[in-house]
Protein backbone atom coordinates (compact mmCIF):
# COMPACT_ATOMS: atom_id res chain seq x y z
CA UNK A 1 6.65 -7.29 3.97
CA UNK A 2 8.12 -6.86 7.34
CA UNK A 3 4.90 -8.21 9.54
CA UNK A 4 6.05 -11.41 12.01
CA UNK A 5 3.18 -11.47 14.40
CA UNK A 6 0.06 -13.34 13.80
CA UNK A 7 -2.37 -10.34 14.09
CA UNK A 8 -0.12 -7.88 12.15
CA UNK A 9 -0.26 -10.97 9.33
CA UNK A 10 -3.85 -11.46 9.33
CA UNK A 11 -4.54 -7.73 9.26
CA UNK A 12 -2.40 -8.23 5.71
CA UNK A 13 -4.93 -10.42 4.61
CA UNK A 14 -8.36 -9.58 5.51
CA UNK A 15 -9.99 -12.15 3.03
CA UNK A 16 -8.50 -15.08 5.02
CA UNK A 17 -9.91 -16.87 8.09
CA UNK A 18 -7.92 -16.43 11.22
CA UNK A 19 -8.30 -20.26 11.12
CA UNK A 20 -7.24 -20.70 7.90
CA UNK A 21 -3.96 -18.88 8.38
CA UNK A 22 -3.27 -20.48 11.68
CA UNK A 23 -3.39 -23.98 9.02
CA UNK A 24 -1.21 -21.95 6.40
CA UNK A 25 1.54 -20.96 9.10
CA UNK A 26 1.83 -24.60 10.51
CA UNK A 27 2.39 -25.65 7.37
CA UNK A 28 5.23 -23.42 6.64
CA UNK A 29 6.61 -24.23 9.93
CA UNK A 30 6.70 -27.66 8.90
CA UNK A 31 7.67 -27.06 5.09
CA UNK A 32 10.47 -25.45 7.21
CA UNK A 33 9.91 -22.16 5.54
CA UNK A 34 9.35 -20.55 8.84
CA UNK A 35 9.85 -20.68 12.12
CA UNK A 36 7.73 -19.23 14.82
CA UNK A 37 9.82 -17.69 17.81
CA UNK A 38 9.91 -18.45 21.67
CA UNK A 39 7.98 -15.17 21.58
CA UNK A 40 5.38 -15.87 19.04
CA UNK A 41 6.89 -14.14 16.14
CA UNK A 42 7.11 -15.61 12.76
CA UNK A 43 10.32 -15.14 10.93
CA UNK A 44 11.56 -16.70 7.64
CA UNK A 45 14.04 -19.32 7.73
CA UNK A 46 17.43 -19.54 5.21
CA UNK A 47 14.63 -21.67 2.85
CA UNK A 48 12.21 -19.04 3.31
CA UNK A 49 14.62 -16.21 2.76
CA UNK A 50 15.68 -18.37 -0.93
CA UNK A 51 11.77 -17.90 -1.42
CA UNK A 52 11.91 -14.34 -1.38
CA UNK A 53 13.15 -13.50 -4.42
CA UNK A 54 10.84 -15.83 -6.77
CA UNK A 55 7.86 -14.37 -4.36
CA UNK A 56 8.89 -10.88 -4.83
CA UNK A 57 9.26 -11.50 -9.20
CA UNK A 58 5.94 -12.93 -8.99
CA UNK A 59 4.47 -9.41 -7.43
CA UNK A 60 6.57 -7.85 -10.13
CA UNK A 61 4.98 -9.76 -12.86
CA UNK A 62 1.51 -9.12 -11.00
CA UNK A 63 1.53 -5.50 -11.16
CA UNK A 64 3.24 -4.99 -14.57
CA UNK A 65 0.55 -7.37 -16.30
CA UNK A 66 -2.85 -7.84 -14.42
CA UNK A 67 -5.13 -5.53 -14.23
CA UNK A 68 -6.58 -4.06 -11.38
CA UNK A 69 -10.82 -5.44 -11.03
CA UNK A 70 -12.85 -4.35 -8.95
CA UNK A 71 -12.48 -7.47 -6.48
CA UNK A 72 -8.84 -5.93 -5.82
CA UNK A 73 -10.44 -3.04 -3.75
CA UNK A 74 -10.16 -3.75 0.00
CA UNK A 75 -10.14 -1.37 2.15
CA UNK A 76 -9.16 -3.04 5.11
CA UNK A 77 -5.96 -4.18 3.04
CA UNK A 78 -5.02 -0.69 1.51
CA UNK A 79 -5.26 0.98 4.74
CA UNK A 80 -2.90 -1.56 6.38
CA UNK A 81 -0.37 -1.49 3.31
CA UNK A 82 -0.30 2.68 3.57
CA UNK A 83 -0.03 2.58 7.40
CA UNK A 84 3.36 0.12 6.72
CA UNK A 85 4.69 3.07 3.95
CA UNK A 86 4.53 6.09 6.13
CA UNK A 87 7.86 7.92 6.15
CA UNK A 88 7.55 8.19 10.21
CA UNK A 89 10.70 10.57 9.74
CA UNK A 90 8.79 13.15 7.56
CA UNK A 91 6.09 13.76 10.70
CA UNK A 92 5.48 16.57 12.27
CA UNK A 93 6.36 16.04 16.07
CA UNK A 94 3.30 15.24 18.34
CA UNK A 95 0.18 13.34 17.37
CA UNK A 96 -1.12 13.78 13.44
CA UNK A 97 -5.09 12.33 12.91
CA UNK A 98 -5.71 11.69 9.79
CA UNK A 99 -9.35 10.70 8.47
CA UNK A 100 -9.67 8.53 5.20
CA UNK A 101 -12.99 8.90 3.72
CA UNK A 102 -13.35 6.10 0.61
CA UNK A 103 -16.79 7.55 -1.04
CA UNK A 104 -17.67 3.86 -2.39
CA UNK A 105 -17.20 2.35 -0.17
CA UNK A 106 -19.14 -0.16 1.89
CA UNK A 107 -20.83 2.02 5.16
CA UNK A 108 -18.99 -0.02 7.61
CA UNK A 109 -15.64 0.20 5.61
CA UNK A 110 -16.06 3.67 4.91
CA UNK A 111 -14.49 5.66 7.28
CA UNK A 112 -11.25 4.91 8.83
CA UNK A 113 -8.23 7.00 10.82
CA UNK A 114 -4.65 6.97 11.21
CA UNK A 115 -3.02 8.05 14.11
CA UNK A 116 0.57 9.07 12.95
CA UNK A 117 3.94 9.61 15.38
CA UNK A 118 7.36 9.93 15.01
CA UNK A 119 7.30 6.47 16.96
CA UNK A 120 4.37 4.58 14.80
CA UNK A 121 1.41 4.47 13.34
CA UNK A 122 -2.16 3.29 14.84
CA UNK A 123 -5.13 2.50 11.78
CA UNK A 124 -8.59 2.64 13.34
CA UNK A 125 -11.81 1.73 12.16
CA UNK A 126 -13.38 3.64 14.36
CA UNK A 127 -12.79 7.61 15.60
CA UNK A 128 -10.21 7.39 17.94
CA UNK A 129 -11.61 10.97 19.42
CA UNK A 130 -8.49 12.52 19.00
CA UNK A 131 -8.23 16.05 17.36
CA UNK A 132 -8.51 16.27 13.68
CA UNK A 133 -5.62 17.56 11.14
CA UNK A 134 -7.27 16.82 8.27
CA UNK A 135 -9.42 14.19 6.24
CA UNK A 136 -8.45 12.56 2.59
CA UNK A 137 -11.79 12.47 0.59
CA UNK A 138 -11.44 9.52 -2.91
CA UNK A 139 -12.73 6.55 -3.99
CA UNK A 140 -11.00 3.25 -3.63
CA UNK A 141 -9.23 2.64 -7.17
CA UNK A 142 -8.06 5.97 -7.18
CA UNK A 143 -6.56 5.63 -3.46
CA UNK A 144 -5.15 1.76 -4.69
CA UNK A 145 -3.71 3.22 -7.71
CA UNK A 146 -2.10 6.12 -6.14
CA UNK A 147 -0.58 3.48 -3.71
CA UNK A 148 0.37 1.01 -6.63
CA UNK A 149 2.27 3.63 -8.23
CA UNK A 150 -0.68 3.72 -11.45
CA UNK A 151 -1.15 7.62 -10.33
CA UNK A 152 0.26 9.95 -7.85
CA UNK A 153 -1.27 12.61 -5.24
CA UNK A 154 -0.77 15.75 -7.53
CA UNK A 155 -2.60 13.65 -10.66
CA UNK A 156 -5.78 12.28 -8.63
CA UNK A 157 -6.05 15.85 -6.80
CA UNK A 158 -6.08 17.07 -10.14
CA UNK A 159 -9.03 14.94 -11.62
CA UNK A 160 -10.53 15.89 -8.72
CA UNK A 161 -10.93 12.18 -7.27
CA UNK A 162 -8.72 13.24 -4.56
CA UNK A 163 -9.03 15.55 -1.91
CA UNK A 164 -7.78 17.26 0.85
CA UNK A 165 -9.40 18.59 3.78
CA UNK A 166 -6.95 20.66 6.23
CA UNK A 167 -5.03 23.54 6.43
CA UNK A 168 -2.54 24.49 3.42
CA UNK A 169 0.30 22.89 5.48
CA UNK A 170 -1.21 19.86 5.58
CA UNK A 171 -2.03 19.81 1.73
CA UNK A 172 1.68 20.21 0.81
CA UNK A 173 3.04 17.85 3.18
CA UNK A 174 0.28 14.99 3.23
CA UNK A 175 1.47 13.43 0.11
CA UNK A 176 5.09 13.59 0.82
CA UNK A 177 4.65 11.67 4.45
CA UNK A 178 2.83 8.19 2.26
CA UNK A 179 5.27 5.92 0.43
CA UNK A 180 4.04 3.64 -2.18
CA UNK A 181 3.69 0.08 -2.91
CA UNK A 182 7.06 -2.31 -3.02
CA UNK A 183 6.06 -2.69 -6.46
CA UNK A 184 5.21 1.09 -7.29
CA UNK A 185 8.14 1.69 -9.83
CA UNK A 186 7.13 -1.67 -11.80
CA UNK A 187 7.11 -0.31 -15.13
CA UNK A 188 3.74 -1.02 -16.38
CA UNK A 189 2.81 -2.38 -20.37
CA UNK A 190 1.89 0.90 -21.42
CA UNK A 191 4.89 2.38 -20.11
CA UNK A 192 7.22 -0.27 -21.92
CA UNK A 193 5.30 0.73 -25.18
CA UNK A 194 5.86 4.13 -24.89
CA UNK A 195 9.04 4.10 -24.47
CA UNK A 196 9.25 1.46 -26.88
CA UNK A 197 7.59 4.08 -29.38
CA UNK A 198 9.88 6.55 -28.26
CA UNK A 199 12.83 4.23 -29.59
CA UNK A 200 11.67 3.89 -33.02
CA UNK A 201 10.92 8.03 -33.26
CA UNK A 202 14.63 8.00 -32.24
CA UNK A 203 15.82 6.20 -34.93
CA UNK A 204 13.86 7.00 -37.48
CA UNK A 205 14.88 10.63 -36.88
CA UNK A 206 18.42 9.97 -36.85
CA UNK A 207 18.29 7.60 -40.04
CA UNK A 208 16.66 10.26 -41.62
CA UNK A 209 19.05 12.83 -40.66
């Protein structure tokens, strides 16, 4: 997904040991499916880049067919996958705070903030005592399936498992500033039905015309 330093990996992938991904790496390297770079960076080699594909199907066939459990709500993981989606071009100019509030979860993974520029953006566990825009109050599958592409901003804001604190400027142009998941427009099994249903109402009502 676009990370080739070792921190910016492991942040990917909370639930694994920094030791254990140091093994994983080396073994790559020497599957020669990466290489790691005279300045520590870890980039895909021509086998690695033949992987992609296959990898990227089997996220496809993830998304469209199992369903999201309860183990499948990090924090620390959804934060870091939002932070990569931000449309950096869609910022206002200057320094943006943003605080994520996830009601359910744990007290130490409850809180977090992104720091938002035109240059990057910074994720913090922790208040980074800069001025506040605005804060994003939800729970965890609501913020994972907004990000997977199961819901959207307008639909959880609706329910009411979704809100936003902040001026009326912010509201509007929160949502639009967040991208989605690589695998956001996977159509899901419900969505195949439906239009699957849609079909057969098709041609039954031209058969019987």
């Amino acid at each position: 997904m676009g990370s080739q330093h070792f921190n910016d990996i492991r942040r990917g992938l909370p639930r694994m040991s920094p030791t254990l991904l140091s093994r994983r790496l080396r073994e790559l390297d020497r599957a020669g499916v990466v290489r790691r770079t005279a300045d520590g960076r870890y980039t895909l080699t021509g086998a690695g880049e033949e992987l992609r594909p296959l990898v990227m199907s089997l996220g496809t066939w993830g998304t469209r067919w199992l369903e999201l459990t309860e183990d499948d709500l990090d924090p620390k993981l959804l934060v870091w996958d939002m932070r990569r989606g931000i449309d950096l071009a869609a910022l206002p100019t200057g320094r943006t705070v943003l605080h994520l509030r996830f009601e359910d979860a744990l007290p130490t993974e409850r809180h977090w903030w992104l720091v938002l520029t035109r240059d990057g953006v910074d994720a913090c566990d922790y208040d980074p005592g800069f001025e506040l825009a605005g804060t994003v109050e939800t729970d965890l599958r609501t913020a994972t399936e907004v990000w997977r592409g199961d819901s959207s901003w307008a639909a959880a804001q609706r329910s009411g498992r979704l809100t936003i604190i902040g001026p009326r400027s912010l509201q509007e142009s929160l949502p639009r500033w967040f991208g989605q998941s690589a695998f956001a427009a996977v159509e899901r099994p419900q969505m195949i039905e439906s239009a699957g249903a849609d079909r057969d109402a098709l041609r039954t009502s031209v058969s019987g015309g």
